[in-house]
PDB file of N, CA and C in Angstrom:
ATOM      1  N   UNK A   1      -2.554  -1.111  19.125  1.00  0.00           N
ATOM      2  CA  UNK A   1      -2.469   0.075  18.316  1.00  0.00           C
ATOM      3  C   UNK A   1      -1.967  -0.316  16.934  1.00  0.00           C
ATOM      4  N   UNK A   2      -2.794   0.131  16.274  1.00  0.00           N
ATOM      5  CA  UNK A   2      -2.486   0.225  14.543  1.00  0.00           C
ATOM      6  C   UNK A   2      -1.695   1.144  13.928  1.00  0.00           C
ATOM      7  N   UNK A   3      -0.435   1.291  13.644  1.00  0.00           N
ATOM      8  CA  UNK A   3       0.287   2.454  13.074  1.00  0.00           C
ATOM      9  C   UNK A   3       0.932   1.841  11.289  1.00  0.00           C
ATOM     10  N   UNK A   4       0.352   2.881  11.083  1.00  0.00           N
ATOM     11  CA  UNK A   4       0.611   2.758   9.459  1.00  0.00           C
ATOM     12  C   UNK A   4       1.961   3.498   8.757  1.00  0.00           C
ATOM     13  N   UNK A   5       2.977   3.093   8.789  1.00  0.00           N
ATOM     14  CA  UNK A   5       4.030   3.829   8.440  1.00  0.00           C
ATOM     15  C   UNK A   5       3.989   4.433   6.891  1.00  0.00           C
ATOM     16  N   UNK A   6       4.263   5.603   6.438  1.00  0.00           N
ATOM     17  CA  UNK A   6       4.309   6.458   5.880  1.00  0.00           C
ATOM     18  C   UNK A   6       5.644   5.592   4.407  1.00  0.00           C
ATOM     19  N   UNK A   7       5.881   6.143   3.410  1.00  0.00           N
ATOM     20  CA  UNK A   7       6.490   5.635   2.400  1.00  0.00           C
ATOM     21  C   UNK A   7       7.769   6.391   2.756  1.00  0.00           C
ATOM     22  N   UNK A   8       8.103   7.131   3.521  1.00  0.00           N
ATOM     23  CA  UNK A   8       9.573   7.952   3.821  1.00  0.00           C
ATOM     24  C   UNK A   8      10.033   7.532   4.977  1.00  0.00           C
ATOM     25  N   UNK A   9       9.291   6.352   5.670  1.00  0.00           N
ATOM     26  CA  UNK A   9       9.750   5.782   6.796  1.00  0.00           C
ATOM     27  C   UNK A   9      10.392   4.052   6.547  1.00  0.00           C
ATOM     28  N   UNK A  10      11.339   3.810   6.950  1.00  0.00           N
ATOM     29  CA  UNK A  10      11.592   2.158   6.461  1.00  0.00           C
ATOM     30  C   UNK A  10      10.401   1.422   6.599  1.00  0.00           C
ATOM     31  N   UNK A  11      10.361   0.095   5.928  1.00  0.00           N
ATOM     32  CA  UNK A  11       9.035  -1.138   6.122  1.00  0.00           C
ATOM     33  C   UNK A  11      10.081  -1.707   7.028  1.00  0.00           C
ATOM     34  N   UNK A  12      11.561  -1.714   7.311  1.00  0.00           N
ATOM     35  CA  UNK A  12      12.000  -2.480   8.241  1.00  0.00           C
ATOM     36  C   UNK A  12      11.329  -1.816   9.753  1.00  0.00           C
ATOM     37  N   UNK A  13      10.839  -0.954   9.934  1.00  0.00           N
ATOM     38  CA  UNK A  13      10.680  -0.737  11.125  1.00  0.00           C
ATOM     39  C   UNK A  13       9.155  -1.585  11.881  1.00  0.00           C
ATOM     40  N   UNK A  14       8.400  -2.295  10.498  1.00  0.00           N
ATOM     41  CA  UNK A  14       7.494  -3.185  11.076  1.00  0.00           C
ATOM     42  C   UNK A  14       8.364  -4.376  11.700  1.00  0.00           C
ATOM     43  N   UNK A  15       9.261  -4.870  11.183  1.00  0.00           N
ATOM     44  CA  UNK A  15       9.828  -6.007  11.790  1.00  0.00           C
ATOM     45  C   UNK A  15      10.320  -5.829  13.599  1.00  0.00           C
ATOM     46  N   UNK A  16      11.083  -4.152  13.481  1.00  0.00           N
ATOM     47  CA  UNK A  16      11.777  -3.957  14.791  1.00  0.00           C
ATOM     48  C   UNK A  16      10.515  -3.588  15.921  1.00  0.00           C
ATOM     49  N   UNK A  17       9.933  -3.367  15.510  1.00  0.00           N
ATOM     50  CA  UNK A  17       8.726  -2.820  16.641  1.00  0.00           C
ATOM     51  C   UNK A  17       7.570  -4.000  16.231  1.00  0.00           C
ATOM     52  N   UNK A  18       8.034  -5.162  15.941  1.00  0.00           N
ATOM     53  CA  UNK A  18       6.784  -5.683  16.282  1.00  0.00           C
ATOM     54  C   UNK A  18       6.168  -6.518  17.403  1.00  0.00           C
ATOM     55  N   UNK A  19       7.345  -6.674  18.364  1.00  0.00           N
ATOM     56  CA  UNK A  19       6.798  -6.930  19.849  1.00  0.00           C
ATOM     57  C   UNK A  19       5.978  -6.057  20.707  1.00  0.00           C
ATOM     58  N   UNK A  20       6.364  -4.814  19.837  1.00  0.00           N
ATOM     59  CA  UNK A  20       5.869  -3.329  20.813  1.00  0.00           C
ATOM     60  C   UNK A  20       4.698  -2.956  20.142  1.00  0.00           C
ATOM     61  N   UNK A  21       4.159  -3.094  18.502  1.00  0.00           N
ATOM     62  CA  UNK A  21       3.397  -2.563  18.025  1.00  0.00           C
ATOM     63  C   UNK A  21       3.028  -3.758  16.646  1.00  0.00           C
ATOM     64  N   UNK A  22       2.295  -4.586  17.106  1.00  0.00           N
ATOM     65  CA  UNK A  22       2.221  -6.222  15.941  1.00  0.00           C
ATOM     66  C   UNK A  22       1.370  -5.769  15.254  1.00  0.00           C
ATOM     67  N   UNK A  23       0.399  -5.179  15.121  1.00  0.00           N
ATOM     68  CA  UNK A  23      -0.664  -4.792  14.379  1.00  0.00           C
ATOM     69  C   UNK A  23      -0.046  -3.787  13.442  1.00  0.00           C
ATOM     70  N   UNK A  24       1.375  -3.045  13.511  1.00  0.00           N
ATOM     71  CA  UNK A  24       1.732  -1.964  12.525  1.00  0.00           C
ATOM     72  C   UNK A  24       1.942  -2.501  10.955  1.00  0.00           C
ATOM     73  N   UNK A  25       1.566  -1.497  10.172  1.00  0.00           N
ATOM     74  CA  UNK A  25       1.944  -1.840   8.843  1.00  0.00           C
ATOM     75  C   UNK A  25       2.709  -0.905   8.296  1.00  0.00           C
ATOM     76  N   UNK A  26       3.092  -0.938   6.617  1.00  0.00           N
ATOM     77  CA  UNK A  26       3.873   0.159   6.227  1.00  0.00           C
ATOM     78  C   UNK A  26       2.953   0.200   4.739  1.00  0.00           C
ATOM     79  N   UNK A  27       3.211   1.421   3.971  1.00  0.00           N
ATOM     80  CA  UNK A  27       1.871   1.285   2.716  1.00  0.00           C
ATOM     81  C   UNK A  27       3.162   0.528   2.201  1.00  0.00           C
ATOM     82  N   UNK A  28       3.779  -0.037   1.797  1.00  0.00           N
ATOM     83  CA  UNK A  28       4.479  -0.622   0.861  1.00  0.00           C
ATOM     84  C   UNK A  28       3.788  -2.438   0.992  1.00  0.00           C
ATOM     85  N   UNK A  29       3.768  -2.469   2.097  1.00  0.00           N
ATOM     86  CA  UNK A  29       3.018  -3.718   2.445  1.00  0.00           C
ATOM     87  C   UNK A  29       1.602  -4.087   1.739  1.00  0.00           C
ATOM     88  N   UNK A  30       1.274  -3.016   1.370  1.00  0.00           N
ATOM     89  CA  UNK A  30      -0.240  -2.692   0.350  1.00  0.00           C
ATOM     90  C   UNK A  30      -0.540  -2.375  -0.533  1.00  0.00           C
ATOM     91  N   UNK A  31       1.045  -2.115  -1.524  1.00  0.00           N
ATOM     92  CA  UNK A  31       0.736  -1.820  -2.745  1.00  0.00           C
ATOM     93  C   UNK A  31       1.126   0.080  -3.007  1.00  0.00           C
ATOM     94  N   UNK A  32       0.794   0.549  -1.677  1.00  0.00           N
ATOM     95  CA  UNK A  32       0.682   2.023  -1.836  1.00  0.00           C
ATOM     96  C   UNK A  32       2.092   2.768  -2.069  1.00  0.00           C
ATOM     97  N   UNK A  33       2.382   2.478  -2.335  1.00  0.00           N
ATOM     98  CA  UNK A  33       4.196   3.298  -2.199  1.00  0.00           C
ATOM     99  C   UNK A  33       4.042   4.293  -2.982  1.00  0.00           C
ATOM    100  N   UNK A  34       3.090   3.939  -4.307  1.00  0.00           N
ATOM    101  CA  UNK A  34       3.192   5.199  -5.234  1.00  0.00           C
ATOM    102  C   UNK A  34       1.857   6.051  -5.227  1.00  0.00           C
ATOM    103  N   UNK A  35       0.521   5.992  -4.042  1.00  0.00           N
ATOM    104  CA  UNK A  35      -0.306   5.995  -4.423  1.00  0.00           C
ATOM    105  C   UNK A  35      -0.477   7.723  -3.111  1.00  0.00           C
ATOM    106  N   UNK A  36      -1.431   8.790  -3.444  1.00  0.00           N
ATOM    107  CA  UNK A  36      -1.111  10.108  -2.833  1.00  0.00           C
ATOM    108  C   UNK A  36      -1.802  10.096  -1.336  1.00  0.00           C
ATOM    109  N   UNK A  37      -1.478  11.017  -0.965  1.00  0.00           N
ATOM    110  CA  UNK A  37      -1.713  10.955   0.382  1.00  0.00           C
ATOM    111  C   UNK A  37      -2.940  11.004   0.674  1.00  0.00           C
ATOM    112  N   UNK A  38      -3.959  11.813  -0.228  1.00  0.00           N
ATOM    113  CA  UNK A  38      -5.208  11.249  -0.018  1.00  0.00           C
ATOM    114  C   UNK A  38      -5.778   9.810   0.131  1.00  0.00           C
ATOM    115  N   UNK A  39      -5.440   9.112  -0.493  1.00  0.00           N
ATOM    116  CA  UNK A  39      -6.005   7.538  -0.922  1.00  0.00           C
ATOM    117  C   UNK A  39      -4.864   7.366   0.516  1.00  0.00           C
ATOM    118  N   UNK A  40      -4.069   7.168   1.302  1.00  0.00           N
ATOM    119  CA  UNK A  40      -3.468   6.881   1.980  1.00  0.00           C
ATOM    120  C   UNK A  40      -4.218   7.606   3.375  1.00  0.00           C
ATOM    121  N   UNK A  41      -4.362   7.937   3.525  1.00  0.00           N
ATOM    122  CA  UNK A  41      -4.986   8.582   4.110  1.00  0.00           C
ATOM    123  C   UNK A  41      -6.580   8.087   4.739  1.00  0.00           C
ATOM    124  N   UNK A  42      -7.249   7.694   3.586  1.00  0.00           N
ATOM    125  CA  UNK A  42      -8.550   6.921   3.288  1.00  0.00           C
ATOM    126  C   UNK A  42      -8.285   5.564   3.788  1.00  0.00           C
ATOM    127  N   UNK A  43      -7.537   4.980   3.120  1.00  0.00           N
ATOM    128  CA  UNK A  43      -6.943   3.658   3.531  1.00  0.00           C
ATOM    129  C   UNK A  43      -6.833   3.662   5.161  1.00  0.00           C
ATOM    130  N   UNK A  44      -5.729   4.428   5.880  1.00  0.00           N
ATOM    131  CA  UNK A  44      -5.897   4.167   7.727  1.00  0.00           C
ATOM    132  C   UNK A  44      -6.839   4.770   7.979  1.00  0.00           C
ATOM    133  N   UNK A  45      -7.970   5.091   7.504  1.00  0.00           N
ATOM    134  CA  UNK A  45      -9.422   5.791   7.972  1.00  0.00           C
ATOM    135  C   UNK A  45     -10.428   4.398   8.147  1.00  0.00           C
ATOM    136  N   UNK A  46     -10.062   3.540   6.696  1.00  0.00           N
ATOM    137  CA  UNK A  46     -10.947   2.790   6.502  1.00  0.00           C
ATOM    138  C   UNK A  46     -10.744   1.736   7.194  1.00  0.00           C
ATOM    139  N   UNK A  47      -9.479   1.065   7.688  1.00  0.00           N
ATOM    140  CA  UNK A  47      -8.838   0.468   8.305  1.00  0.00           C
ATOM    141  C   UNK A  47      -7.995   0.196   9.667  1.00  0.00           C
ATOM    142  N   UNK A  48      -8.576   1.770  10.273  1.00  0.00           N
ATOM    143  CA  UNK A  48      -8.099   1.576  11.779  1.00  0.00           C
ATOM    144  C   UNK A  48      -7.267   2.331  12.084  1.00  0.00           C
ATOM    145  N   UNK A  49      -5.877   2.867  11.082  1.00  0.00           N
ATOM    146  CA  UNK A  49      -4.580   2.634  11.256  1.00  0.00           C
ATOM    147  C   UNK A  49      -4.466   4.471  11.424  1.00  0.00           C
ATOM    148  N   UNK A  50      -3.438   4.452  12.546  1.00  0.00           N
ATOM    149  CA  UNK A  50      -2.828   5.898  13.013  1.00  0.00           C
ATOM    150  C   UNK A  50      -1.484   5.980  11.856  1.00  0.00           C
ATOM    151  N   UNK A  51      -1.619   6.889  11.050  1.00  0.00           N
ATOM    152  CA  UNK A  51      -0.313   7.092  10.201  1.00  0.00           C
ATOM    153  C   UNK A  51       1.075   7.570  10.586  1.00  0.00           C
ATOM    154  N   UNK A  52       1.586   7.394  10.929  1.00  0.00           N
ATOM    155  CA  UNK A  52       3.123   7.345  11.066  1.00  0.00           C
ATOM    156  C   UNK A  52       4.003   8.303   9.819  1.00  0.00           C
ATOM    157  N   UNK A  53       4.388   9.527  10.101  1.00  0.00           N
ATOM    158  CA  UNK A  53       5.034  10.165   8.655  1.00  0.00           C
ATOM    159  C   UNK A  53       5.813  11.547   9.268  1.00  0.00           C
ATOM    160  N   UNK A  54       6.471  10.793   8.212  1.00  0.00           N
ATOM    161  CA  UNK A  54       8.162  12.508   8.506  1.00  0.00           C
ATOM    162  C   UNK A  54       7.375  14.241   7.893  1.00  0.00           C
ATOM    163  N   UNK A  55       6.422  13.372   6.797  1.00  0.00           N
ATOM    164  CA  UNK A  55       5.760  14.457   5.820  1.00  0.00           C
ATOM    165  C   UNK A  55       4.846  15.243   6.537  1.00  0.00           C
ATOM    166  N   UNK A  56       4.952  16.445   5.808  1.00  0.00           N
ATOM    167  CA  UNK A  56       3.957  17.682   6.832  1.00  0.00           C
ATOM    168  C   UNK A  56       2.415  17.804   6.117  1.00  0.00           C
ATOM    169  N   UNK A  57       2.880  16.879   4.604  1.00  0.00           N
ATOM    170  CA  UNK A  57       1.633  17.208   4.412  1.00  0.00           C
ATOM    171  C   UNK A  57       0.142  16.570   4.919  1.00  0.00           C
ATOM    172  N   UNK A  58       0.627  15.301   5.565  1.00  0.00           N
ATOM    173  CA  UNK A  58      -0.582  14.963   6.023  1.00  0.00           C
ATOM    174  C   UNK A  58      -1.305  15.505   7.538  1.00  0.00           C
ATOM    175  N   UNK A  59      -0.696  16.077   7.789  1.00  0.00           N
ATOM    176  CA  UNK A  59      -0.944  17.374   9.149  1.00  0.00           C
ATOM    177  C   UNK A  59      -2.456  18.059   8.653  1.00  0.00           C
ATOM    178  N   UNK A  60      -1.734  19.494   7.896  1.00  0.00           N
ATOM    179  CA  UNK A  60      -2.997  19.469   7.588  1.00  0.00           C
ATOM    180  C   UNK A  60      -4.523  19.285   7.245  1.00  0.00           C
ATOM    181  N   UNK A  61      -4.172  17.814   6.112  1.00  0.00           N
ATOM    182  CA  UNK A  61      -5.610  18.005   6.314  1.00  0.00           C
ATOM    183  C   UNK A  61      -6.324  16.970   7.755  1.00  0.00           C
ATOM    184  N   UNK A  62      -6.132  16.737   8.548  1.00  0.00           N
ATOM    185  CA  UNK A  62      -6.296  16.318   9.936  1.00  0.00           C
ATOM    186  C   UNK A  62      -6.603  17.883  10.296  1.00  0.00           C
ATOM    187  N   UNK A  63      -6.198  19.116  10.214  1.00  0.00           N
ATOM    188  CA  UNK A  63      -6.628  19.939  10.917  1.00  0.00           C
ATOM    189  C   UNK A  63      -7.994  20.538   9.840  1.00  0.00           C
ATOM    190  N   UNK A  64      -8.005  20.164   8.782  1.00  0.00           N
ATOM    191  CA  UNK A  64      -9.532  21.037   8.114  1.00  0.00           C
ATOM    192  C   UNK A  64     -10.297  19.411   8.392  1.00  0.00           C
ATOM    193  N   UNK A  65     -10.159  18.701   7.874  1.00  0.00           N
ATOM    194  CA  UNK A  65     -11.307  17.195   7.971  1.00  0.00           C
ATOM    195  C   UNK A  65     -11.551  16.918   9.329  1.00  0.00           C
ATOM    196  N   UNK A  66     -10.256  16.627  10.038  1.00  0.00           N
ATOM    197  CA  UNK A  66     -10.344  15.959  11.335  1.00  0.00           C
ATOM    198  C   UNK A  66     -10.100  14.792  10.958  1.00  0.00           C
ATOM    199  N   UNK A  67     -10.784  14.170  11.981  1.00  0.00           N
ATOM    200  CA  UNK A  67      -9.771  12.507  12.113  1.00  0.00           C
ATOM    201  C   UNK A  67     -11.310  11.725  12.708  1.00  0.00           C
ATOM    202  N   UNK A  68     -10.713  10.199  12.206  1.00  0.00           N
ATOM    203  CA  UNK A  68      -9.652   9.454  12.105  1.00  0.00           C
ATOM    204  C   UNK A  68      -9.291   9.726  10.466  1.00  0.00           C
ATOM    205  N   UNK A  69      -8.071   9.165  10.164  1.00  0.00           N
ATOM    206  CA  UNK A  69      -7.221   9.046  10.994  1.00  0.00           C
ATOM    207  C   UNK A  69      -6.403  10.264  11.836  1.00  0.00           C
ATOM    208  N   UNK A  70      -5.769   9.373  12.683  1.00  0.00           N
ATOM    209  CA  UNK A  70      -4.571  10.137  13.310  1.00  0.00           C
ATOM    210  C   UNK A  70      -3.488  10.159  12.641  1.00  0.00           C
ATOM    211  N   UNK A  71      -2.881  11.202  13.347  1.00  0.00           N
ATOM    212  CA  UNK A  71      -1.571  11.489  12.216  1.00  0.00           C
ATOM    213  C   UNK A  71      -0.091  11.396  13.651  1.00  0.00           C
ATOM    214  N   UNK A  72       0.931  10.723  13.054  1.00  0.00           N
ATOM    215  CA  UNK A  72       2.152  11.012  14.613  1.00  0.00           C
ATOM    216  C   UNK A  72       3.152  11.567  12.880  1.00  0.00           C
ATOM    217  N   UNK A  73       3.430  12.658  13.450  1.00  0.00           N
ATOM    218  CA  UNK A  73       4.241  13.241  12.636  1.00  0.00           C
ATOM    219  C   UNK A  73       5.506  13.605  13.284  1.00  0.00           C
ATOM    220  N   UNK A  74       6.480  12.558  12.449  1.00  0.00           N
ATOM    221  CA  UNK A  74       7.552  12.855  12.979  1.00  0.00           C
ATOM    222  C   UNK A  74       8.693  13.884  12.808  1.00  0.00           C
ATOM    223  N   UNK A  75       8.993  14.640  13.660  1.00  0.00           N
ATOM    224  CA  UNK A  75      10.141  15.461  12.934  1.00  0.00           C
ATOM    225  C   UNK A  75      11.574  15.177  13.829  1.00  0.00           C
ATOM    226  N   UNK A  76      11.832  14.310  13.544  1.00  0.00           N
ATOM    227  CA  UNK A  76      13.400  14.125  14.054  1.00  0.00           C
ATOM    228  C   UNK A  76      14.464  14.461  12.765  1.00  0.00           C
ATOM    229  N   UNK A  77      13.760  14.817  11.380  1.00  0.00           N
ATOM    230  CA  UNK A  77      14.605  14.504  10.690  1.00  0.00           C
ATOM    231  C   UNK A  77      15.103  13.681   9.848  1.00  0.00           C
ATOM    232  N   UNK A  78      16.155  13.653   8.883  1.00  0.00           N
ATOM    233  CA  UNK A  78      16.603  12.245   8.480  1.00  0.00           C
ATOM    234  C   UNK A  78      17.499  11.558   9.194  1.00  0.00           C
ATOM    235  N   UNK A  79      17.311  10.490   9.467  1.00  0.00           N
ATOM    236  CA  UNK A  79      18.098   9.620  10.437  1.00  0.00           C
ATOM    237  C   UNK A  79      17.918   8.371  10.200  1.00  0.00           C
ATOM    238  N   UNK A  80      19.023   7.974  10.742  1.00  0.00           N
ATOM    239  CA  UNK A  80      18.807   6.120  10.411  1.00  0.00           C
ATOM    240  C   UNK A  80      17.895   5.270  11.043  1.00  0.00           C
ATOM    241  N   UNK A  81      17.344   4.291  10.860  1.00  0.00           N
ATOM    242  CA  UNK A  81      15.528   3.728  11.612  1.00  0.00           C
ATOM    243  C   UNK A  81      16.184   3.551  12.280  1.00  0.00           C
ATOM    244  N   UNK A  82      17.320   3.016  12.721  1.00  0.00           N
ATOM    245  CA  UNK A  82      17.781   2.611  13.982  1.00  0.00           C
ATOM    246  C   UNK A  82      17.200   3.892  15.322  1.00  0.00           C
ATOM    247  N   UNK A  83      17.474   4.804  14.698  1.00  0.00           N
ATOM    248  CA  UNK A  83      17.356   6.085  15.520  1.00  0.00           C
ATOM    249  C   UNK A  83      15.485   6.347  15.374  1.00  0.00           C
ATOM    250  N   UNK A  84      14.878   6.057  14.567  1.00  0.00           N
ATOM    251  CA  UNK A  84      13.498   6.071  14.568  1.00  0.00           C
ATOM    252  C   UNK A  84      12.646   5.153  15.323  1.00  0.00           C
ATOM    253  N   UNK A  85      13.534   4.127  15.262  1.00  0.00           N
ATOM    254  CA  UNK A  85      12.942   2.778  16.380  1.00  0.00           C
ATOM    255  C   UNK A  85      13.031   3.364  17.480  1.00  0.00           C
ATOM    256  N   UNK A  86      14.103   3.895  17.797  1.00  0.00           N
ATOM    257  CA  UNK A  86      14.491   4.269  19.389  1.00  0.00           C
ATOM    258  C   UNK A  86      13.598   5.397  20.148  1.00  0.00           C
ATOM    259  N   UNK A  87      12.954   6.276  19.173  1.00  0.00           N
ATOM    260  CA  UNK A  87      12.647   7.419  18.960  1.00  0.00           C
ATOM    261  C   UNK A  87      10.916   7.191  19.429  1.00  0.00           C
ATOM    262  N   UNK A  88      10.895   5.743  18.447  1.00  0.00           N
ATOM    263  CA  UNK A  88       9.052   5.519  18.753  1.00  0.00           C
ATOM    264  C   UNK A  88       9.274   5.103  20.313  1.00  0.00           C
ATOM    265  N   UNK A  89      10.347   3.908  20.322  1.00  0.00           N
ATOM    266  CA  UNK A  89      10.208   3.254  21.633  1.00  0.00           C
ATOM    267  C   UNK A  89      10.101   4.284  22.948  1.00  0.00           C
ATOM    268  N   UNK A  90      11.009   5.189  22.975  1.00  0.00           N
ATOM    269  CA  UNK A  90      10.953   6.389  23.377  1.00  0.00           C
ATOM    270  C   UNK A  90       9.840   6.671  23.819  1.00  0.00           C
ATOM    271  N   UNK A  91       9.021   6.956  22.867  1.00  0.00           N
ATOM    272  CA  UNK A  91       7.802   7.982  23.065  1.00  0.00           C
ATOM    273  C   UNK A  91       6.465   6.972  23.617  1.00  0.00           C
ATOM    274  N   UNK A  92       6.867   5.653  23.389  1.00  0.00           N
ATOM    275  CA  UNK A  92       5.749   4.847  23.318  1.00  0.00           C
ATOM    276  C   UNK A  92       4.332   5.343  24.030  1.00  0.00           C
ATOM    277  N   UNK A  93       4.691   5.299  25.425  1.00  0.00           N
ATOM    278  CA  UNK A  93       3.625   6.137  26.368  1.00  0.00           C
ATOM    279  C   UNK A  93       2.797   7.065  26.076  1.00  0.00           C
ATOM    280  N   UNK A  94       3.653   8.005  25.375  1.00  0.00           N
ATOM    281  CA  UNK A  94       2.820   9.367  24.733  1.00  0.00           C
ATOM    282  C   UNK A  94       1.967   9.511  23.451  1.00  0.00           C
ATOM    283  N   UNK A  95       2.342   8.057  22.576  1.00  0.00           N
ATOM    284  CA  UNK A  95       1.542   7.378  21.859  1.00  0.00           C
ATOM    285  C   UNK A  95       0.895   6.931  21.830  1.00  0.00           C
ATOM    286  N   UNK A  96       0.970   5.632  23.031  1.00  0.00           N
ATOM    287  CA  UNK A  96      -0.471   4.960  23.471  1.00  0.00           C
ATOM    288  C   UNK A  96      -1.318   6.449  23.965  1.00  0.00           C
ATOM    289  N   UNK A  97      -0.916   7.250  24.693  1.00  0.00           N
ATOM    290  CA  UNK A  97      -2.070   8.659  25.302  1.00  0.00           C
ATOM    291  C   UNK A  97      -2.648   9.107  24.442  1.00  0.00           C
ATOM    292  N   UNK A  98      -1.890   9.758  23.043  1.00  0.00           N
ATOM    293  CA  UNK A  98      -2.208  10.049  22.096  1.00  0.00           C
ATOM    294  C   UNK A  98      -3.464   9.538  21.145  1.00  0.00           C
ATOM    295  N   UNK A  99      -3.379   7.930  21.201  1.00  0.00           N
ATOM    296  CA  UNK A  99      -4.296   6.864  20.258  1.00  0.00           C
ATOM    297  C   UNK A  99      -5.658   7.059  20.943  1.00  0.00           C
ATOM    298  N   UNK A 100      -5.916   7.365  22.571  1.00  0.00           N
ATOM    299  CA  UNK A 100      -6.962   7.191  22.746  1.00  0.00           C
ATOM    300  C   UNK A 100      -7.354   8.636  23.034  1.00  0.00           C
ATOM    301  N   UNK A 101      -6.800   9.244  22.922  1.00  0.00           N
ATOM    302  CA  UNK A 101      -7.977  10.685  23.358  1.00  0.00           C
ATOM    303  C   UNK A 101      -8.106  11.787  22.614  1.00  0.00           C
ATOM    304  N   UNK A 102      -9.300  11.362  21.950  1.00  0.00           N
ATOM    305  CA  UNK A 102     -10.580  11.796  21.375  1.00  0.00           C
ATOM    306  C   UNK A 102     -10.623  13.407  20.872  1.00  0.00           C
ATOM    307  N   UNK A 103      -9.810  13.894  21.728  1.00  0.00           N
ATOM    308  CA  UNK A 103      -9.485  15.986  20.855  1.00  0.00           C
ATOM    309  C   UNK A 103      -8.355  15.748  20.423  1.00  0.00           C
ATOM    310  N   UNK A 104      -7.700  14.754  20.270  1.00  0.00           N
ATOM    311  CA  UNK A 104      -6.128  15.322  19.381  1.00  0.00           C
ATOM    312  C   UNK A 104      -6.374  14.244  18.174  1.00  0.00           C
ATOM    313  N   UNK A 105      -6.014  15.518  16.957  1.00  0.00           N
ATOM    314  CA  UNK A 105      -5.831  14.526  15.615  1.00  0.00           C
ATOM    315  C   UNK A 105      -4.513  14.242  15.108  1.00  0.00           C
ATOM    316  N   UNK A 106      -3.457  14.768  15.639  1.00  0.00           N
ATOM    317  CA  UNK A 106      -2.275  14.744  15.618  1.00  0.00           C
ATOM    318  C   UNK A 106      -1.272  15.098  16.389  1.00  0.00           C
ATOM    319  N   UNK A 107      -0.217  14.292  16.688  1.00  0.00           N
ATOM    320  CA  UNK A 107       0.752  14.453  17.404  1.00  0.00           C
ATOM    321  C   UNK A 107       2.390  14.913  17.277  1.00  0.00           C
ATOM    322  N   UNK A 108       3.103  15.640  17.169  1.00  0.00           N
ATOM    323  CA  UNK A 108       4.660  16.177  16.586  1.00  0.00           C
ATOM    324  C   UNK A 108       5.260  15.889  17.757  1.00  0.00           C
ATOM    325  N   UNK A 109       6.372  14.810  17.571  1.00  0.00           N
ATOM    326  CA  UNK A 109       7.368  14.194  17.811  1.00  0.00           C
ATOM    327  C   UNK A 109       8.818  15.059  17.307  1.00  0.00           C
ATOM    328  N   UNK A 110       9.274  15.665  18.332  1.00  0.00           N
ATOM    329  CA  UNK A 110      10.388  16.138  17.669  1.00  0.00           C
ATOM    330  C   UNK A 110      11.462  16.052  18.727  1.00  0.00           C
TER     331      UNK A 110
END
């Protein structure tokens, strides 16, 4: 699984999850940190990658376009990655379910 972390999520969390998830990236890793959610958006479309984000705005348009990409939208809040690592590890299962089936374009983690 490809998860693309969002610019409001740490890039340390590619390091902590990368036994669990090696293929993850973060847009900072790409240049994107400053670049809008459209083009971000395009980017894990063009590239595989399920987006990872605290932000609501990329929800939407997953519900007028559809997907790919996928969207795991997190709402735990602000919290320390420590608590976001724990949070994915957590859910892992319901993520891998999530990545493969085909009617859901997004998932809320809360």
């Amino acid at each position: 699984m490809k998860l693309l972390f969002d610019q409001n999520l740490s890039f340390r969390l590619i390091k902590q999850l990368e036994l669990l998830l090696p293929d993850s990236s973060h847009v900072r890793l790409h240049g994107m940190e400053q670049q809008d959610d459209r083009f971000i958006r395009q980017f894990a479309k063009d590239n595989g990658f399920v987006i990872v984000t605290q932000d609501a705005d990329f929800e939407w348009p997953s519900q007028i376009y559809g997907f790919p990409p996928k969207i795991i939208w997190l709402r735990c809040g602000n919290t320390a990655t420590a608590n976001i690592r724990r949070f994915l590890e957590t859910n892992y299962d319901l993520i891998l379910a999530f990545e493969v089936d085909d009617s859901l374009a997004c998932l809320e983690l809360s």
